[in-house]
C-alpha atoms as a PDB file:
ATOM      1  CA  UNK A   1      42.455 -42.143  32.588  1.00  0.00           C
ATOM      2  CA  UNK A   2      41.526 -40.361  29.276  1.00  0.00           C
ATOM      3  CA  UNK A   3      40.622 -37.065  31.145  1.00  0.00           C
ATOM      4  CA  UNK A   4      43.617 -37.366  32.951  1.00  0.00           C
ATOM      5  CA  UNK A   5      46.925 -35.542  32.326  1.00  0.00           C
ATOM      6  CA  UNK A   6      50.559 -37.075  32.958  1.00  0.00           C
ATOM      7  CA  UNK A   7      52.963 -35.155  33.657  1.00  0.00           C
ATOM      8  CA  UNK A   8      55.742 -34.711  30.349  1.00  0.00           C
ATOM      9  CA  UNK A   9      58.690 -36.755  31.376  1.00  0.00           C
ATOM     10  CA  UNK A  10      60.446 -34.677  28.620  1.00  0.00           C
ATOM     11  CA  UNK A  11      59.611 -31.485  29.863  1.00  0.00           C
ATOM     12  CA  UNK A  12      61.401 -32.510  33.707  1.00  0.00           C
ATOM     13  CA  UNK A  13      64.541 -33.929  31.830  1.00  0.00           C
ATOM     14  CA  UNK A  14      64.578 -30.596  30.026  1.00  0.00           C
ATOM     15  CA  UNK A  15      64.615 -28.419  33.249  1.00  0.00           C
ATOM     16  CA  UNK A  16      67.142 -30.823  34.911  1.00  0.00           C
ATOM     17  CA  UNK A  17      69.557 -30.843  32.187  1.00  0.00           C
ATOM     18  CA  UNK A  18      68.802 -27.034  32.181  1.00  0.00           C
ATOM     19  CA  UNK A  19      69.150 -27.170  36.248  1.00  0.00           C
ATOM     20  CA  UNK A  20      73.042 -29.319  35.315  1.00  0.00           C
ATOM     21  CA  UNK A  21      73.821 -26.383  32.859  1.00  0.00           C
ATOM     22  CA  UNK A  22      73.553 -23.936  35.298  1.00  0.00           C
ATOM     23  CA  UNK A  23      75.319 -25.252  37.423  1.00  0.00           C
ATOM     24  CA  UNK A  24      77.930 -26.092  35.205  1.00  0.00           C
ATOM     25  CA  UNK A  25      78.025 -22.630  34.033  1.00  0.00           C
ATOM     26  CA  UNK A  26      78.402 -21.438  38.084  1.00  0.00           C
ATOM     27  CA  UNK A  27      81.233 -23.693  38.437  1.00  0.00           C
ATOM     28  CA  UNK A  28      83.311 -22.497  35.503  1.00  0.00           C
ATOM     29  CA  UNK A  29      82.450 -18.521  36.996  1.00  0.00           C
ATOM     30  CA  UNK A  30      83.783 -19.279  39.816  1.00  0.00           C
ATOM     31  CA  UNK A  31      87.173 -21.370  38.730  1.00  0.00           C
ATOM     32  CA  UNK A  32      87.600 -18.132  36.368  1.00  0.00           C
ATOM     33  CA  UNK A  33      87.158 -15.807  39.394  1.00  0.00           C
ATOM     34  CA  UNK A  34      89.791 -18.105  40.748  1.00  0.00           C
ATOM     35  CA  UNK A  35      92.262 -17.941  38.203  1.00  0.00           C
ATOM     36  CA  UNK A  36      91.927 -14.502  38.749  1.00  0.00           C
ATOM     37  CA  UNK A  37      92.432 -14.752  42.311  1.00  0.00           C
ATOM     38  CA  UNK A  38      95.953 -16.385  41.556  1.00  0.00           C
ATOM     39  CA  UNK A  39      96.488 -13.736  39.233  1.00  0.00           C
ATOM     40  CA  UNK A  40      96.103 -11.220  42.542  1.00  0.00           C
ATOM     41  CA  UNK A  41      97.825 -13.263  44.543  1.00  0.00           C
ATOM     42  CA  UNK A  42     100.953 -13.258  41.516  1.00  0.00           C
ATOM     43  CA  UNK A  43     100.992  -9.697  41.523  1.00  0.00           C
ATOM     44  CA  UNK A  44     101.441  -9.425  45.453  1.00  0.00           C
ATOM     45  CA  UNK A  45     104.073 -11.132  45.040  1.00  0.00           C
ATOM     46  CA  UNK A  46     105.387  -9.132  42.565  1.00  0.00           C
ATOM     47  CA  UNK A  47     105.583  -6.217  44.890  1.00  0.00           C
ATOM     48  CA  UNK A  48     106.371  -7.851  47.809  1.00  0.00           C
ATOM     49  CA  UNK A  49     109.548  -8.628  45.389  1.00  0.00           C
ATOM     50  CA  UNK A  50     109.919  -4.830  44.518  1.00  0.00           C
ATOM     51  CA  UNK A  51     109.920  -3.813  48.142  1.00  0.00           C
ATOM     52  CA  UNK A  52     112.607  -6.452  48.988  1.00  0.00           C
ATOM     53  CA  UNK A  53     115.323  -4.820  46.699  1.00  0.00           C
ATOM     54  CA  UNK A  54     115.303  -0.397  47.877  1.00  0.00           C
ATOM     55  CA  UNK A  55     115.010  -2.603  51.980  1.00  0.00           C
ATOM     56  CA  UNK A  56     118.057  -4.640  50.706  1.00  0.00           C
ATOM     57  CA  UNK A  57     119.976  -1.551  49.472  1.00  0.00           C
ATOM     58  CA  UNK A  58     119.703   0.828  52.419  1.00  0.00           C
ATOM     59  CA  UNK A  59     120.259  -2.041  54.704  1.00  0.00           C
ATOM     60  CA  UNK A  60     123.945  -2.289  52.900  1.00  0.00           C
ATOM     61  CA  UNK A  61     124.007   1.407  52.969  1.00  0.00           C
ATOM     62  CA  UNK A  62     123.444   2.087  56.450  1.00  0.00           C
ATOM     63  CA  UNK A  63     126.132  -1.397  57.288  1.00  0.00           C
ATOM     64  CA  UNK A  64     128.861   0.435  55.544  1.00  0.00           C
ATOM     65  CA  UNK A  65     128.203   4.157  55.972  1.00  0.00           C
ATOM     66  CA  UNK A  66     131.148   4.034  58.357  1.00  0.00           C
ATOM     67  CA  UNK A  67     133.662   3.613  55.358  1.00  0.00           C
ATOM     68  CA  UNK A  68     132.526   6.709  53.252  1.00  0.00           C
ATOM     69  CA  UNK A  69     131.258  10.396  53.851  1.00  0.00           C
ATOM     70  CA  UNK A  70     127.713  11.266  52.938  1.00  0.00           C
ATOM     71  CA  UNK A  71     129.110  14.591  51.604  1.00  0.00           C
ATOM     72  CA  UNK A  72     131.226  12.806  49.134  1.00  0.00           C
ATOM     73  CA  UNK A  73     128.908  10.217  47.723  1.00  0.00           C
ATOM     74  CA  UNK A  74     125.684  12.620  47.756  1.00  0.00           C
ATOM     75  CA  UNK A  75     126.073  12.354  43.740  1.00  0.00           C
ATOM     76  CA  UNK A  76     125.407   8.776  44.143  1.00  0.00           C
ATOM     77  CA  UNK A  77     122.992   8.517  46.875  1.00  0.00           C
ATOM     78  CA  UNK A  78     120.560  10.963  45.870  1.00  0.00           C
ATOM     79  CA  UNK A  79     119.810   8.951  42.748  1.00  0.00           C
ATOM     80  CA  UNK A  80     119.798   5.830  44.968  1.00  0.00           C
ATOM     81  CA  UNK A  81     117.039   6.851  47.212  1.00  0.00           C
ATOM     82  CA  UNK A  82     115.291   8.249  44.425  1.00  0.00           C
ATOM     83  CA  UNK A  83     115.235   4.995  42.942  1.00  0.00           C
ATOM     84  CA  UNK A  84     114.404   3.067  46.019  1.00  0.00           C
ATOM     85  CA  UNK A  85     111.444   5.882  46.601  1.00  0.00           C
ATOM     86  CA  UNK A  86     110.066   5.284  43.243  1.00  0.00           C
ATOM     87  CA  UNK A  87     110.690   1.138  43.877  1.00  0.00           C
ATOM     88  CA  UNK A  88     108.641   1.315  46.997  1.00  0.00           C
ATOM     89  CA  UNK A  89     105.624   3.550  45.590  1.00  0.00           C
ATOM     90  CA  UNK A  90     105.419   1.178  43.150  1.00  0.00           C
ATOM     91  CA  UNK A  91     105.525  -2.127  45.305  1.00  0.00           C
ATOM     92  CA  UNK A  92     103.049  -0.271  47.808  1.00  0.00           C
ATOM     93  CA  UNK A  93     100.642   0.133  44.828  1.00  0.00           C
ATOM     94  CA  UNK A  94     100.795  -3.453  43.243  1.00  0.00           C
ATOM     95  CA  UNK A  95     100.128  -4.883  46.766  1.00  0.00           C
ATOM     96  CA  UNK A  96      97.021  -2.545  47.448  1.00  0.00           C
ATOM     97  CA  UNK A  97      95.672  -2.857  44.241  1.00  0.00           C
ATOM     98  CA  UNK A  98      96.128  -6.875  44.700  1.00  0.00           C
ATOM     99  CA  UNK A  99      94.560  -6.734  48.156  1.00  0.00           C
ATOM    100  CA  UNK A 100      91.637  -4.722  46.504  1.00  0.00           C
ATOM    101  CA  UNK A 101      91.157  -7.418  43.673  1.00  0.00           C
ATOM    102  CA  UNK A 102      91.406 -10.125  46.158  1.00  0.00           C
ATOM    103  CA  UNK A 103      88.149  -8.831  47.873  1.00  0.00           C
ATOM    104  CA  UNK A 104      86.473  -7.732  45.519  1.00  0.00           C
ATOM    105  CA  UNK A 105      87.098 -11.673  43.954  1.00  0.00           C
ATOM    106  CA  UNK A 106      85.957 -13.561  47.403  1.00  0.00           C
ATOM    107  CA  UNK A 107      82.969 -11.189  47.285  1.00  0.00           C
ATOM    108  CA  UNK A 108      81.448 -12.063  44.134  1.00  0.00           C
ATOM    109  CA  UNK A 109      82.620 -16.324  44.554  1.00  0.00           C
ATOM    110  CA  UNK A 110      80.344 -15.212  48.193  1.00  0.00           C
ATOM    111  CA  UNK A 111      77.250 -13.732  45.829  1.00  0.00           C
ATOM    112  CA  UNK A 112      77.522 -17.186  43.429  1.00  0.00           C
ATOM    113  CA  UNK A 113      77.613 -19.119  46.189  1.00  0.00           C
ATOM    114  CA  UNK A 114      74.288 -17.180  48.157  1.00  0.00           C
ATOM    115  CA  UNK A 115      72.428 -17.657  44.406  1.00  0.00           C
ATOM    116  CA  UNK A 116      73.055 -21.692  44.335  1.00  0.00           C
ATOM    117  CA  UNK A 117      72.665 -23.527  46.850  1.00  0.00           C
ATOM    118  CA  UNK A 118      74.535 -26.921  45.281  1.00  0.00           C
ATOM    119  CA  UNK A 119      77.075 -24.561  44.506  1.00  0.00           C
ATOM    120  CA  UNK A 120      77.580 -23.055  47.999  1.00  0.00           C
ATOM    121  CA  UNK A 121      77.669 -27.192  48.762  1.00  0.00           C
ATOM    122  CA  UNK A 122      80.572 -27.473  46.783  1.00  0.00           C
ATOM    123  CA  UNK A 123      82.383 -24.835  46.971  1.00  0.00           C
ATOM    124  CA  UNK A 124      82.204 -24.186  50.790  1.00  0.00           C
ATOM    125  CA  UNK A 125      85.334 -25.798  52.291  1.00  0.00           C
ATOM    126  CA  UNK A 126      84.518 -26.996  56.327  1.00  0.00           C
ATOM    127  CA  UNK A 127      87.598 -27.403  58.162  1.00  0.00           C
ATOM    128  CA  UNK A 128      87.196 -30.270  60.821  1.00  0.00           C
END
């Protein structure tokens, strides 16, 4: 028993409070990768918002087009479509660049979840 070595309890409650760190650390990653994911998921609908409004405005233009003359308005329209073109290059570019951030997001919650496998556990979401 003299000769013999024990293993340090302190030194295991060290590496599992170290272990519980980590893995508190992984969990707060990810729920910040998820606020950002929200954040994505804001800005869609943002420009899903932006398209809404040039659709809405050539939908009343073409309804009433029968009550004026193109020729006579084109003062108005051509600002009008200008506006809706900018609108919708706009709305097409917050909703890519959401998309984009969206995968990019579930890809590296994926990659925390592959390192940690009580993560993965708790994360992972099994529909019945």
């Amino acid at each position: 028993m003299i000769g013999e070595q024990r293993p340090n309890m302190t030194q295991a409650a060290d590496k599992a409070d170290l272990d519980d760190k980590h893995v508190v650390l992984l969990l707060h990653q990810i729920e910040l990768l998820l606020s950002e994911k929200r954040t994505s998921l804001s800005v869609m609908r943002t420009g899903i918002a932006i398209l809404a409004l040039p659709l809405s405005v050539f939908s009343i233009l073409i309804a009433t087009s029968r009550l004026y003359d193109v020729s006579d308005v084109m003062h108005f329209l051509v600002p009008v479509i200008g506006i809706s073109i900018f609108l919708i290059g706009l709305s097409v570019y917050l909703i890519v660049r959401s998309l984009r951030r969206f995968h990019k997001l579930d890809q590296m919650i994926n990659d925390i979840k592959e390192r940690s496998p009580v993560i993965s556990d708790l994360v992972t979401c099994k529909l019945q």
